[in-house]
N, C-alpha and C. Protein backbone atom coordinates (compact mmCIF):
# COMPACT_ATOMS: atom_id res chain seq x y z
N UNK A 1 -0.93 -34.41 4.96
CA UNK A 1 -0.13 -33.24 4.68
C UNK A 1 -0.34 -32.22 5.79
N UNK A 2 1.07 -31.40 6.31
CA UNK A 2 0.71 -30.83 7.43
C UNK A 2 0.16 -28.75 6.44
N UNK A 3 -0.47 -28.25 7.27
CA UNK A 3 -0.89 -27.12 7.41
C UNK A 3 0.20 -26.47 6.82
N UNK A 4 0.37 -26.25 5.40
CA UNK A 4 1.41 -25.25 5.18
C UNK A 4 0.99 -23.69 4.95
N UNK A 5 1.91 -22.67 4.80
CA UNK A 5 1.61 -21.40 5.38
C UNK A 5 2.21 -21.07 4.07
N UNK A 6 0.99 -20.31 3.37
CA UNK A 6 1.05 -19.71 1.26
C UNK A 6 1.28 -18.45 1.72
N UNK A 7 0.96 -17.55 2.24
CA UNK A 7 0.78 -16.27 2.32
C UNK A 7 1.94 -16.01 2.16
N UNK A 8 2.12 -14.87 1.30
CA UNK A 8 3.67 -13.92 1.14
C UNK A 8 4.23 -14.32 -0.22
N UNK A 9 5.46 -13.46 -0.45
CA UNK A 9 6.18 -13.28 -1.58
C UNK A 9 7.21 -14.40 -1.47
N UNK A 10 7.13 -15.10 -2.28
CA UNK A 10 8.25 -16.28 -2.30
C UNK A 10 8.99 -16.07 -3.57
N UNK A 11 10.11 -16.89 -3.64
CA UNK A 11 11.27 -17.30 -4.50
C UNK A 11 10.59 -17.98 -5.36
N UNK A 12 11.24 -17.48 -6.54
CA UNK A 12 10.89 -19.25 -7.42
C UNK A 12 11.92 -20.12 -8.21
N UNK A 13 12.06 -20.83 -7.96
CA UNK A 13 13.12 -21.62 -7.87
C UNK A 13 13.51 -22.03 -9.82
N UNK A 14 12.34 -22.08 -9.99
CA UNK A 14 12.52 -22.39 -11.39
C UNK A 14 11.31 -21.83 -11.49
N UNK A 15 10.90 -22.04 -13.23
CA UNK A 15 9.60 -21.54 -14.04
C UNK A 15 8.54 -21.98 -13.15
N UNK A 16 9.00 -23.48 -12.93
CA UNK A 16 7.58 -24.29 -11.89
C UNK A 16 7.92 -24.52 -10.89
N UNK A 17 8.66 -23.84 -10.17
CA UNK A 17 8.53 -24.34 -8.54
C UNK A 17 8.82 -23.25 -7.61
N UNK A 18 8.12 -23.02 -6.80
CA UNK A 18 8.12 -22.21 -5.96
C UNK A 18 8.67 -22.34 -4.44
N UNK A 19 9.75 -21.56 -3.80
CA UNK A 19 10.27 -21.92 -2.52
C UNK A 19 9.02 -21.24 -1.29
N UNK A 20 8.97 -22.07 -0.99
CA UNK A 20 8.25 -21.93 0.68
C UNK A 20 8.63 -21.54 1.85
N UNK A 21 9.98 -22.15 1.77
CA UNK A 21 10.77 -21.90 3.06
C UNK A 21 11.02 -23.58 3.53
N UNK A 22 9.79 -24.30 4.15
CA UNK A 22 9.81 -25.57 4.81
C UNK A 22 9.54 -26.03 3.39
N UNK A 23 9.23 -25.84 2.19
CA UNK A 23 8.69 -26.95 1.54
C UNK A 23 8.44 -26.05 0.32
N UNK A 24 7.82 -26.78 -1.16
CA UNK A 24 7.73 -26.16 -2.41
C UNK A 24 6.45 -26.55 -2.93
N UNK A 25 6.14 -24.96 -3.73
CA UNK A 25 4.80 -25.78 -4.68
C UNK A 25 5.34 -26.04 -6.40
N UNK A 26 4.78 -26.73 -7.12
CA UNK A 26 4.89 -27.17 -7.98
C UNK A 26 3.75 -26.97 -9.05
N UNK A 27 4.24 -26.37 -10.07
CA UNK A 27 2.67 -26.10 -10.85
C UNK A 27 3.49 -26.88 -11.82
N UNK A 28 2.07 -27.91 -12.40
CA UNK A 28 2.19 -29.02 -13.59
C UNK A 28 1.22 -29.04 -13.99
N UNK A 29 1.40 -29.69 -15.24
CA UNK A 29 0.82 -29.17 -16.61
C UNK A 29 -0.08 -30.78 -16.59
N UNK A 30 -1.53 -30.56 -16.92
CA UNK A 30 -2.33 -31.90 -17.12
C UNK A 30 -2.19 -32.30 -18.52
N UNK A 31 -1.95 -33.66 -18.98
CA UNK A 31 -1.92 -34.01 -20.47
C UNK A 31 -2.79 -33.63 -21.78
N UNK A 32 -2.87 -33.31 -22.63
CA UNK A 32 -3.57 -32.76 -23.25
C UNK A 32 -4.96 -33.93 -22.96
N UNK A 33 -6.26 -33.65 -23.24
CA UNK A 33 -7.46 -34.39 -23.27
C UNK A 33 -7.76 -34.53 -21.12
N UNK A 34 -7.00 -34.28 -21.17
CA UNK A 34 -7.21 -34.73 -19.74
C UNK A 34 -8.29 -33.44 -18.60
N UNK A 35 -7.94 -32.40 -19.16
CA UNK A 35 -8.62 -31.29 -18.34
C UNK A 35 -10.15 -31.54 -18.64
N UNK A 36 -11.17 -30.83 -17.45
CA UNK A 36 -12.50 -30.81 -17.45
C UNK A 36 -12.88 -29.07 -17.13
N UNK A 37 -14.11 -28.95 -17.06
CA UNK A 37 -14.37 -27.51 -17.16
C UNK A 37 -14.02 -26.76 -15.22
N UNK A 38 -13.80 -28.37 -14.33
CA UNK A 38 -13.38 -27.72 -12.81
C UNK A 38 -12.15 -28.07 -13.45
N UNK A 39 -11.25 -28.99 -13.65
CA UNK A 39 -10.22 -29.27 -14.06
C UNK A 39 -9.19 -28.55 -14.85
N UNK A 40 -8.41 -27.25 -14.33
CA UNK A 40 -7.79 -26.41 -15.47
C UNK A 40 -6.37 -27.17 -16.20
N UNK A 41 -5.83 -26.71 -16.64
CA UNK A 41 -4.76 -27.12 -17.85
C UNK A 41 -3.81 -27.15 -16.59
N UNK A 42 -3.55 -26.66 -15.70
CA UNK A 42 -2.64 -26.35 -14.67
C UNK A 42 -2.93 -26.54 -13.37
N UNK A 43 -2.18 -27.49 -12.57
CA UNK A 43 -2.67 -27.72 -11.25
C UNK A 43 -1.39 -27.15 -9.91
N UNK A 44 -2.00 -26.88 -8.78
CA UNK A 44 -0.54 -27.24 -8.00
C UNK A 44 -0.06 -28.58 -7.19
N UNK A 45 0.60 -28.31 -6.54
CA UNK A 45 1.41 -29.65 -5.66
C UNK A 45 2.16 -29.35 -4.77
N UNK A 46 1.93 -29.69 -3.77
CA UNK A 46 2.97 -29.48 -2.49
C UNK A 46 3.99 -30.79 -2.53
N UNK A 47 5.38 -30.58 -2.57
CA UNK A 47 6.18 -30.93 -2.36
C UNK A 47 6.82 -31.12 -0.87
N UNK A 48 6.55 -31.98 -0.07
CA UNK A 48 7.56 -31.85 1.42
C UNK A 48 9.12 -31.78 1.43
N UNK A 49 9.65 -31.82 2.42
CA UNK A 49 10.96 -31.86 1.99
C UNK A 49 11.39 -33.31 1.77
N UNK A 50 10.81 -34.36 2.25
CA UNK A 50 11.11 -36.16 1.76
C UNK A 50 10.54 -36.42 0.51
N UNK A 51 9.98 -35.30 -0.45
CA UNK A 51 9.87 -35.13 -2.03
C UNK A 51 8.66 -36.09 -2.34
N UNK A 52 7.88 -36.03 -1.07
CA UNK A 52 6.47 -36.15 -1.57
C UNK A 52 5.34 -35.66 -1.92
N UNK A 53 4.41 -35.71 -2.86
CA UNK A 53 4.16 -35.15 -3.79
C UNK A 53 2.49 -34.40 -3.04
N UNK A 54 2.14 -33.84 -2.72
CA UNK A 54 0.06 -33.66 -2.35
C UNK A 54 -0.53 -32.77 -3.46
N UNK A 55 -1.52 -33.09 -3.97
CA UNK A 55 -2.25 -32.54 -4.61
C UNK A 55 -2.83 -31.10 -3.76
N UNK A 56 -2.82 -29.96 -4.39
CA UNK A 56 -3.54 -28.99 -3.79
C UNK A 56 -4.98 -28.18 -4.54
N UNK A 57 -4.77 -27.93 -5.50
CA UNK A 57 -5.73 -27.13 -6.37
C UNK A 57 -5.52 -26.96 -7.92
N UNK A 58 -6.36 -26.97 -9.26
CA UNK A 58 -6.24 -26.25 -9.85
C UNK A 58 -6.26 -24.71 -9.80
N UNK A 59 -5.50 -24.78 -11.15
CA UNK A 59 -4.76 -23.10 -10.97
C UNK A 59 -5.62 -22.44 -12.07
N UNK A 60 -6.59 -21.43 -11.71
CA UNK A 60 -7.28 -20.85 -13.00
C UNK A 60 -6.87 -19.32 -13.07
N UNK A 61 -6.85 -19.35 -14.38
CA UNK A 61 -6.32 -17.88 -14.96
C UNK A 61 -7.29 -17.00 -14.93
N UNK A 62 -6.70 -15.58 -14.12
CA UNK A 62 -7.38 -14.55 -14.04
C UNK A 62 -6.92 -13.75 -15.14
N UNK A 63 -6.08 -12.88 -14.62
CA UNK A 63 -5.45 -11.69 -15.93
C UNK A 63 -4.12 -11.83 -15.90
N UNK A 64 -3.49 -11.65 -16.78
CA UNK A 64 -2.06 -11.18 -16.71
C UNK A 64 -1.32 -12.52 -16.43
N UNK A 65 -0.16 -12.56 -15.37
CA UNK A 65 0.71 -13.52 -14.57
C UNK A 65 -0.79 -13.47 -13.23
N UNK A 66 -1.52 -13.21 -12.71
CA UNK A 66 -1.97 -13.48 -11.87
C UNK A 66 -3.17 -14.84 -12.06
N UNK A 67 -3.10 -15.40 -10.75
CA UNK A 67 -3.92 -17.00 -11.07
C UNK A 67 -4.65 -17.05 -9.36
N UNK A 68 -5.45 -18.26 -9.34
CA UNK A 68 -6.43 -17.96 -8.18
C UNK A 68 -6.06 -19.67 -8.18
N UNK A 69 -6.74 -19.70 -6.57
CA UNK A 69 -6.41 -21.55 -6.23
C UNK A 69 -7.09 -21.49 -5.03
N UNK A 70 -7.62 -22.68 -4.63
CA UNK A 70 -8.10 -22.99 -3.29
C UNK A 70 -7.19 -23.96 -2.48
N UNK A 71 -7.37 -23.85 -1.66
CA UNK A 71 -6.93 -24.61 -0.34
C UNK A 71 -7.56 -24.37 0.87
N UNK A 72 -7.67 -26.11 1.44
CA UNK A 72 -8.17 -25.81 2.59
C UNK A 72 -9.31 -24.69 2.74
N UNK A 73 -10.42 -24.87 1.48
CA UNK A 73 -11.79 -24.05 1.77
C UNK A 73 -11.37 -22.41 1.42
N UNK A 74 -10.02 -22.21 1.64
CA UNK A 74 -9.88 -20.34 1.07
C UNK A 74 -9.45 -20.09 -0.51
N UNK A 75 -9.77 -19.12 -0.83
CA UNK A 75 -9.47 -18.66 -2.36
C UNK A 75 -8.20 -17.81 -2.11
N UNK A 76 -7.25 -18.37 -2.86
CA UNK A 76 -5.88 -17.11 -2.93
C UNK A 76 -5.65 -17.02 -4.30
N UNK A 77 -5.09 -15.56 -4.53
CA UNK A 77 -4.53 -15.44 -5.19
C UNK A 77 -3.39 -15.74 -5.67
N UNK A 78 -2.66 -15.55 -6.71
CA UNK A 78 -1.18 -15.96 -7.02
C UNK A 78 -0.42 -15.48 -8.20
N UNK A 79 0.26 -13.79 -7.55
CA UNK A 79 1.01 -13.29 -8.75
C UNK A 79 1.65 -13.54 -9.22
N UNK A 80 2.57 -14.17 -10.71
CA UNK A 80 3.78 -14.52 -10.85
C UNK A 80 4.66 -13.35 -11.37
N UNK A 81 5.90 -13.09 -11.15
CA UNK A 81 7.16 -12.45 -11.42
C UNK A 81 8.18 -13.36 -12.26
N UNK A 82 8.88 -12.77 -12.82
CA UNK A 82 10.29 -14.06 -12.84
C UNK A 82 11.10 -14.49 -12.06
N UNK A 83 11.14 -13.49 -10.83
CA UNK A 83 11.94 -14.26 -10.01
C UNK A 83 10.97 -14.74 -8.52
N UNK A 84 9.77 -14.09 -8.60
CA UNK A 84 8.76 -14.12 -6.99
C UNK A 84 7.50 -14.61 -7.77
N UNK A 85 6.90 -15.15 -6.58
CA UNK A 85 5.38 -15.43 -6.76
C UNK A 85 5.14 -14.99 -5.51
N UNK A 86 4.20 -14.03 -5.63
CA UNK A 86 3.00 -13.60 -4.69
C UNK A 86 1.65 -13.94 -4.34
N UNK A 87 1.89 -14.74 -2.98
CA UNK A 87 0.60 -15.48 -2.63
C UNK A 87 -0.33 -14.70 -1.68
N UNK A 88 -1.94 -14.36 -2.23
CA UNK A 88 -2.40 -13.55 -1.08
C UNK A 88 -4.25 -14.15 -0.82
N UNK A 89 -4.37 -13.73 0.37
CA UNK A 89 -5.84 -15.14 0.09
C UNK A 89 -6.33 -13.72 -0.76
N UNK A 90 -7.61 -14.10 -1.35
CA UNK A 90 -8.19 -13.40 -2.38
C UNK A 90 -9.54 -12.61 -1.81
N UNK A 91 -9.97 -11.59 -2.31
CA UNK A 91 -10.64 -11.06 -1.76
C UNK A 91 -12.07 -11.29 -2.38
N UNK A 92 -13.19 -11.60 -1.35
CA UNK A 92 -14.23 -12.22 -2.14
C UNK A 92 -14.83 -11.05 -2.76
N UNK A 93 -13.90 -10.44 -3.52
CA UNK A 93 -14.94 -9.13 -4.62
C UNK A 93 -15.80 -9.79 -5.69
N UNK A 94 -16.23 -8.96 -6.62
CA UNK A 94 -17.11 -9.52 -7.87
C UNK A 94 -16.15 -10.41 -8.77
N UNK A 95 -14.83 -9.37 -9.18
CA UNK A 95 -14.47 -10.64 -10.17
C UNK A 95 -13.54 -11.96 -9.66
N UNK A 96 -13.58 -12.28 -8.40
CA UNK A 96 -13.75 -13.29 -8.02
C UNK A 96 -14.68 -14.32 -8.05
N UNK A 97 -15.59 -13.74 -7.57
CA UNK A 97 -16.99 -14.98 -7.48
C UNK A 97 -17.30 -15.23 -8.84
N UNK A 98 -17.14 -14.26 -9.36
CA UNK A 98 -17.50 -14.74 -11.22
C UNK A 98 -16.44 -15.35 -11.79
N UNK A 99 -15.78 -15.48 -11.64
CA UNK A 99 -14.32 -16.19 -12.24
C UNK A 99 -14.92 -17.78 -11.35
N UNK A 100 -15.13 -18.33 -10.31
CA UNK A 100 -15.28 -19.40 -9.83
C UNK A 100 -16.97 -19.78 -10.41
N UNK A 101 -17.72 -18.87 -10.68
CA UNK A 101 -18.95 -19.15 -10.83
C UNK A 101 -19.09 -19.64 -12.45
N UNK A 102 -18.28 -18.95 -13.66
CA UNK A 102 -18.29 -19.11 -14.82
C UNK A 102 -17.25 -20.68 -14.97
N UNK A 103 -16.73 -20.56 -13.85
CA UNK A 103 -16.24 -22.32 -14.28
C UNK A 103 -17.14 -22.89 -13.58
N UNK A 104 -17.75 -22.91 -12.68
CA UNK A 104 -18.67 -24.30 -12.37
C UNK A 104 -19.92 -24.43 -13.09
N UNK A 105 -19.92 -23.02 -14.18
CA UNK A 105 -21.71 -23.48 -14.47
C UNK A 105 -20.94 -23.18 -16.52
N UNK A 106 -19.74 -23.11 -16.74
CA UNK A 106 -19.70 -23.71 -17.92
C UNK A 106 -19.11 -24.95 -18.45
């Protein structure tokens, strides 16, 4: 998968898919029984434009419409709107590290 570029306010194409510009993410839902305590209920997916599929991150819930994800080693954030999602890398404050720390040690 090549180096795609999250940062900024995007379209969203539907409930679950988000426009990129070159390409889309996809948030899908894991089957019930299937999630683990790294494993959230919600993952993403990069879509290319030849509609192949890459795994990127679970999506864990912060507050509100806002959600956090890794890639490629950085933490971003991810506001949702109804019509935009706002992608921003995340800032390593407190309730960050505790939001990643309370899932790996519960």
């Amino acid at each position: 998968m090549a180096n795609i570029s999250l940062i900024g306010k995007h379209p969203r194409l539907t409930r679950k898919k988000i426009d990129l510009g070159t390409a889309t993410l996809l948030i899908a839902e894991r089957p019930t029984g299937k999630t683990t305590k790294a494993k959230t209920p919600h993952y993403i997916l990069h879509i290319d434009p030849d509609g192949q599929r890459t795994y990127i991150s679970s999506l864990w819930h912060v507050s509100g419409m806002m959600y956090a994800f890794e890639y490629g080693g950085i933490r971003y954030n991810i506001q949702f709107t109804p019509t935009y999602a706002t992608i921003v890398k995340s800032n390593s404050g407190v309730y960050q590290s505790e939001l990643f720390r309370k899932i790996r040690t519960a």
